[in-house]
C-alpha atoms as a PDB file:
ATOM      1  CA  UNK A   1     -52.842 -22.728  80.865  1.00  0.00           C
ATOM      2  CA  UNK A   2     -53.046 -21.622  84.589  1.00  0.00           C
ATOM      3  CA  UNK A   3     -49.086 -22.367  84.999  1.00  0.00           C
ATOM      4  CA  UNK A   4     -48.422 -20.210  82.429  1.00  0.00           C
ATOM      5  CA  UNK A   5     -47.227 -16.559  83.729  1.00  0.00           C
ATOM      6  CA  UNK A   6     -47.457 -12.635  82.415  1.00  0.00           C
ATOM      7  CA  UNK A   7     -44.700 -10.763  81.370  1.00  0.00           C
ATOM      8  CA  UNK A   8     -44.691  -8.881  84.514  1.00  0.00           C
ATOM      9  CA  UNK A   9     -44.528 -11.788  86.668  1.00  0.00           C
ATOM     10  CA  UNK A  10     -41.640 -13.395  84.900  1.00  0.00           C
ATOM     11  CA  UNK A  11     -39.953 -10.111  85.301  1.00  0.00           C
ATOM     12  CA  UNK A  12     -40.056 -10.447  88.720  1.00  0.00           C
ATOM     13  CA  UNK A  13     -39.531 -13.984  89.202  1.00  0.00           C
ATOM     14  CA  UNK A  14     -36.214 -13.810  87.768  1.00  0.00           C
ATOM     15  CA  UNK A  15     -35.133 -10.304  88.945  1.00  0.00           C
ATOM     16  CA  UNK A  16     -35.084  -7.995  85.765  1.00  0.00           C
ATOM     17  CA  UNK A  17     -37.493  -5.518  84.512  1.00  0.00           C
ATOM     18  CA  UNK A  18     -39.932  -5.692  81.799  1.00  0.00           C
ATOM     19  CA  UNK A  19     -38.446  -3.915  79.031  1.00  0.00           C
ATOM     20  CA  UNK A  20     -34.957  -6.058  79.727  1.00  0.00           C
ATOM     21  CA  UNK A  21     -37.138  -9.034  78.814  1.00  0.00           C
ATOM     22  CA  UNK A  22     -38.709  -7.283  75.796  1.00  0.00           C
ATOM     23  CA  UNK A  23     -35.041  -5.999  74.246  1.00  0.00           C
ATOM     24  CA  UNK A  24     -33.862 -10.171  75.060  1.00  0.00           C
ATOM     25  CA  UNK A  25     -36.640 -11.251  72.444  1.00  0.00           C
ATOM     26  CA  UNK A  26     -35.584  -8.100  69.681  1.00  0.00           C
ATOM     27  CA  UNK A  27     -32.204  -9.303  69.973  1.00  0.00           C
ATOM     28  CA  UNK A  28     -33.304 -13.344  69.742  1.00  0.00           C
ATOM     29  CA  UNK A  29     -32.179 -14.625  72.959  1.00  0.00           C
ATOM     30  CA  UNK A  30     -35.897 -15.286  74.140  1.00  0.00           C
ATOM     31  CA  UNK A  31     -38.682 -16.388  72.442  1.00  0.00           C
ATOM     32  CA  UNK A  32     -41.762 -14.203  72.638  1.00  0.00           C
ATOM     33  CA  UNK A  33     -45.445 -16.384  72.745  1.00  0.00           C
ATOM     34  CA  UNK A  34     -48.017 -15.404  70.503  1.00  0.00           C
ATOM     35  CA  UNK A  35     -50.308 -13.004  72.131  1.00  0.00           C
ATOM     36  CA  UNK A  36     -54.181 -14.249  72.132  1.00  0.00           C
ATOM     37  CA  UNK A  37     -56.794 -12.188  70.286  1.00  0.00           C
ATOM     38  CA  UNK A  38     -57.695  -9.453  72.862  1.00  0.00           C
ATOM     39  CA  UNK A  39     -55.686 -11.325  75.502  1.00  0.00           C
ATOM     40  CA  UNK A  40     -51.873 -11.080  77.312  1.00  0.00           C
ATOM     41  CA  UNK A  41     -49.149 -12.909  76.176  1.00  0.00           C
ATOM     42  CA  UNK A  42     -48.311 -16.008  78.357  1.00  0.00           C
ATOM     43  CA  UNK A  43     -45.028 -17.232  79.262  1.00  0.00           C
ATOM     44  CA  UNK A  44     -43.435 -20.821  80.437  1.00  0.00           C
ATOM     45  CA  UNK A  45     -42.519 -20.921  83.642  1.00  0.00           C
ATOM     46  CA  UNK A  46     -39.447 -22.502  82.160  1.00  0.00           C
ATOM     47  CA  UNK A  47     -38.275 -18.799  80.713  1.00  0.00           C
ATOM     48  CA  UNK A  48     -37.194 -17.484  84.126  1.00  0.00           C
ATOM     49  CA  UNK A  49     -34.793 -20.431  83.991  1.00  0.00           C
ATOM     50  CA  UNK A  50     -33.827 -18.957  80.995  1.00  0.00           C
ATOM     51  CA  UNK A  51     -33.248 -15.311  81.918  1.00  0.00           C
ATOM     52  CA  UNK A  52     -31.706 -16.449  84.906  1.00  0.00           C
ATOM     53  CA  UNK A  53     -29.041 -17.914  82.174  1.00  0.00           C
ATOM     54  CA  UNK A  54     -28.665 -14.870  80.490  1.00  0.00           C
ATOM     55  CA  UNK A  55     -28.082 -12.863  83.815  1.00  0.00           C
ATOM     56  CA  UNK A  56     -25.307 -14.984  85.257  1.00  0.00           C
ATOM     57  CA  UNK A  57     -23.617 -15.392  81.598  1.00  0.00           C
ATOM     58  CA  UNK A  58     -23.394 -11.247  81.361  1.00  0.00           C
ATOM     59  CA  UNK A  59     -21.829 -11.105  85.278  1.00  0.00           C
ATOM     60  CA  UNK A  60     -19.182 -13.212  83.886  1.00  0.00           C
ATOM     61  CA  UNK A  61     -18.646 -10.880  81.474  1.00  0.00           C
ATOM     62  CA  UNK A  62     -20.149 -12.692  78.282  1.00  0.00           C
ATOM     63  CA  UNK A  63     -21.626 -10.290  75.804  1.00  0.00           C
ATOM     64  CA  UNK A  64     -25.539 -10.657  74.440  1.00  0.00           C
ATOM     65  CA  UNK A  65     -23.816 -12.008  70.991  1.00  0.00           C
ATOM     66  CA  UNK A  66     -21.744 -14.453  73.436  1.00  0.00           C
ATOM     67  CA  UNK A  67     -24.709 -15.576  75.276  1.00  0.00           C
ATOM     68  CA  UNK A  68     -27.185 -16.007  72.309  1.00  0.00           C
ATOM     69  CA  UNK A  69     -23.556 -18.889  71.556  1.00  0.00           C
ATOM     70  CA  UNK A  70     -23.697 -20.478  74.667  1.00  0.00           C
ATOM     71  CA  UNK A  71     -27.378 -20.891  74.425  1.00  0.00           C
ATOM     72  CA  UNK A  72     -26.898 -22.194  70.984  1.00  0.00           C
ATOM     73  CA  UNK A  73     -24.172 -24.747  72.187  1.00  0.00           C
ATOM     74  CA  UNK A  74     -26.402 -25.629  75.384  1.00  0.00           C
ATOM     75  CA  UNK A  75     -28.608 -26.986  72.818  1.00  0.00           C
ATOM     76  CA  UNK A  76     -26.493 -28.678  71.231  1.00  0.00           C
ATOM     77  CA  UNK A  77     -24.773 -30.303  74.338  1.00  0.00           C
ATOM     78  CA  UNK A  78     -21.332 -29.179  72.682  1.00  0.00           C
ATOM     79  CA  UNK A  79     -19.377 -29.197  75.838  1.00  0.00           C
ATOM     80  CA  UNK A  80     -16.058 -28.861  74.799  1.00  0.00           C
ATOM     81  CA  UNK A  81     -17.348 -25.654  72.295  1.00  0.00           C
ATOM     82  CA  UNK A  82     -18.777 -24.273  75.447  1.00  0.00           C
ATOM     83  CA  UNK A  83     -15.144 -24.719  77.250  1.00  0.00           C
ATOM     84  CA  UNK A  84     -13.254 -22.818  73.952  1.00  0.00           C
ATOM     85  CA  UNK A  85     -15.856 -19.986  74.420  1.00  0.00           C
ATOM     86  CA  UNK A  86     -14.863 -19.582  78.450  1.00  0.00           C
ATOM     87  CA  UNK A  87     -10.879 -20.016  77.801  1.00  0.00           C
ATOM     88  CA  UNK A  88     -11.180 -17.267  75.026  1.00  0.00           C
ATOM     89  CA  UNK A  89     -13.281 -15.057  77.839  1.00  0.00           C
ATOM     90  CA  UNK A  90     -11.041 -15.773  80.154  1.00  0.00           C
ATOM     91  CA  UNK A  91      -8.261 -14.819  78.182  1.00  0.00           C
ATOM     92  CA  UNK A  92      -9.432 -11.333  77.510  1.00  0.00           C
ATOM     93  CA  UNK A  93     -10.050 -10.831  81.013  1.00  0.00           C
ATOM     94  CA  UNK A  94      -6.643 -11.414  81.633  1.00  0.00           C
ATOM     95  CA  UNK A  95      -5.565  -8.858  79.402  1.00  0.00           C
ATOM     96  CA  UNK A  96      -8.352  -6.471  80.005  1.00  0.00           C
ATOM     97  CA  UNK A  97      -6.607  -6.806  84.081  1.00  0.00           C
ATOM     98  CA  UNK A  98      -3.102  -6.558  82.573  1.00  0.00           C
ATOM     99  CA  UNK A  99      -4.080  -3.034  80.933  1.00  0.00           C
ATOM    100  CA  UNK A 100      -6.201  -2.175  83.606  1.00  0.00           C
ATOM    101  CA  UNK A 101      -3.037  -2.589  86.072  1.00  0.00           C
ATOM    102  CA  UNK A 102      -0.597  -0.801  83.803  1.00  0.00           C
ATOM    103  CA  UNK A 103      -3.835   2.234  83.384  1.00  0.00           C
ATOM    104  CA  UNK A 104      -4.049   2.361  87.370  1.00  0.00           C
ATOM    105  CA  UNK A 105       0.254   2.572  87.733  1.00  0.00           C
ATOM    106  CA  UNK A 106       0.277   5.634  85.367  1.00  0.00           C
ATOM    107  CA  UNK A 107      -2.417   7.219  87.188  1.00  0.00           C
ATOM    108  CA  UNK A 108      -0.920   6.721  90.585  1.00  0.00           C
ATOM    109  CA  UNK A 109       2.120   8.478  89.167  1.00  0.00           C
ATOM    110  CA  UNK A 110       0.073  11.078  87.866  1.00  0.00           C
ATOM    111  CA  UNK A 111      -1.505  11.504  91.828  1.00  0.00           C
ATOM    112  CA  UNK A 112       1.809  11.482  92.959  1.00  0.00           C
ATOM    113  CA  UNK A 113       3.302  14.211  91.014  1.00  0.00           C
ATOM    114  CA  UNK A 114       0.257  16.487  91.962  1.00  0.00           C
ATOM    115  CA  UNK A 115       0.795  15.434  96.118  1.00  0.00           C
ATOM    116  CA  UNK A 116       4.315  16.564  95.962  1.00  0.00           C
ATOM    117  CA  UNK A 117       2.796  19.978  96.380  1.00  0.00           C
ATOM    118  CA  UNK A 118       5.137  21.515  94.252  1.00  0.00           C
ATOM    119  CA  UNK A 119       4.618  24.887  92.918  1.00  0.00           C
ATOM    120  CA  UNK A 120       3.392  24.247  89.216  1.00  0.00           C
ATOM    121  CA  UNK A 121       2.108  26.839  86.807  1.00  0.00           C
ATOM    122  CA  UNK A 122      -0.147  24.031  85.390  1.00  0.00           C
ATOM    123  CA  UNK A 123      -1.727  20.505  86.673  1.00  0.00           C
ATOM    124  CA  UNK A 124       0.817  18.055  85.814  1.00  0.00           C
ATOM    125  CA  UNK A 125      -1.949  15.088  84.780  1.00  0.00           C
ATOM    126  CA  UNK A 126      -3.372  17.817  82.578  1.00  0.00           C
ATOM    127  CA  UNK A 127       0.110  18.200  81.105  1.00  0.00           C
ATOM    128  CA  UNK A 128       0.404  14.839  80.127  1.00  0.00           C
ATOM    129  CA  UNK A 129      -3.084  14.302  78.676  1.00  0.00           C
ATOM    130  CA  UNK A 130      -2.406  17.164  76.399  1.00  0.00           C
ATOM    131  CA  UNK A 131       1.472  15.999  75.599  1.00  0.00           C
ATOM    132  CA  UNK A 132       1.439  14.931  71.646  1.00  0.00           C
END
């Protein structure tokens, strides 16, 4: 079928390389065609939709095992499944910012100690990191 496209031109189409579209069929999220006797696999047009999908679920921080969910409950038009999978995201998020917050406070305290410029016989972060 002439609207059917290579792997290469999928690829670029939806802004990804090859091999990410190869390791998205080993790990099930994408479908890979049957490949003609002496011929080159041909995708849908429809699958740059698809890894388009995948892309924008992983910026929002959804994991492959997440995504391969999402595209199960996309299927299944199970919006309110699809909502309980983003509140739970969100909610680690929220705590992943409430660590990182408290991690960035120590640090700065750590900075701090070493601008005061006092005389020490050793680094004071490397002090701390070695502290039992």
């Amino acid at each position: 079928m002439a609207s059917e496209l290579t792997i290469g031109r999928v690829a670029k189409l939806a802004g990804v390389n090859v091999e990410t579209i190869r390791y998205y069929q080993r790990r099930g999220l994408l479908a890979e065609p049957d490949k003609p006797h002496m011929g080159y696999r041909r995708y849908p047009p429809a699958i740059v939709k698809h890894i388009r999908f995948i892309k924008r679920a992983q910026a929002l921080g959804f994991t492959l095992e997440e995504i391969t969910e999402l595209l199960r409950l996309e299927e299944a038009r199970a919006c309110a499944e699809t909502r309980a999978l983003a509140a739970h995201k969100m909610q680690l998020i929220e705590q992943k910012l409430t660590d990182l917050t408290a991690m960035r406070k120590a640090l700065a305290g750590l900075v701090q100690q070493c601008d005061r410029k006092q005389p020490a016989k050793e680094c004071p972060i490397i002090q701390v990191l070695e502290q039992d």
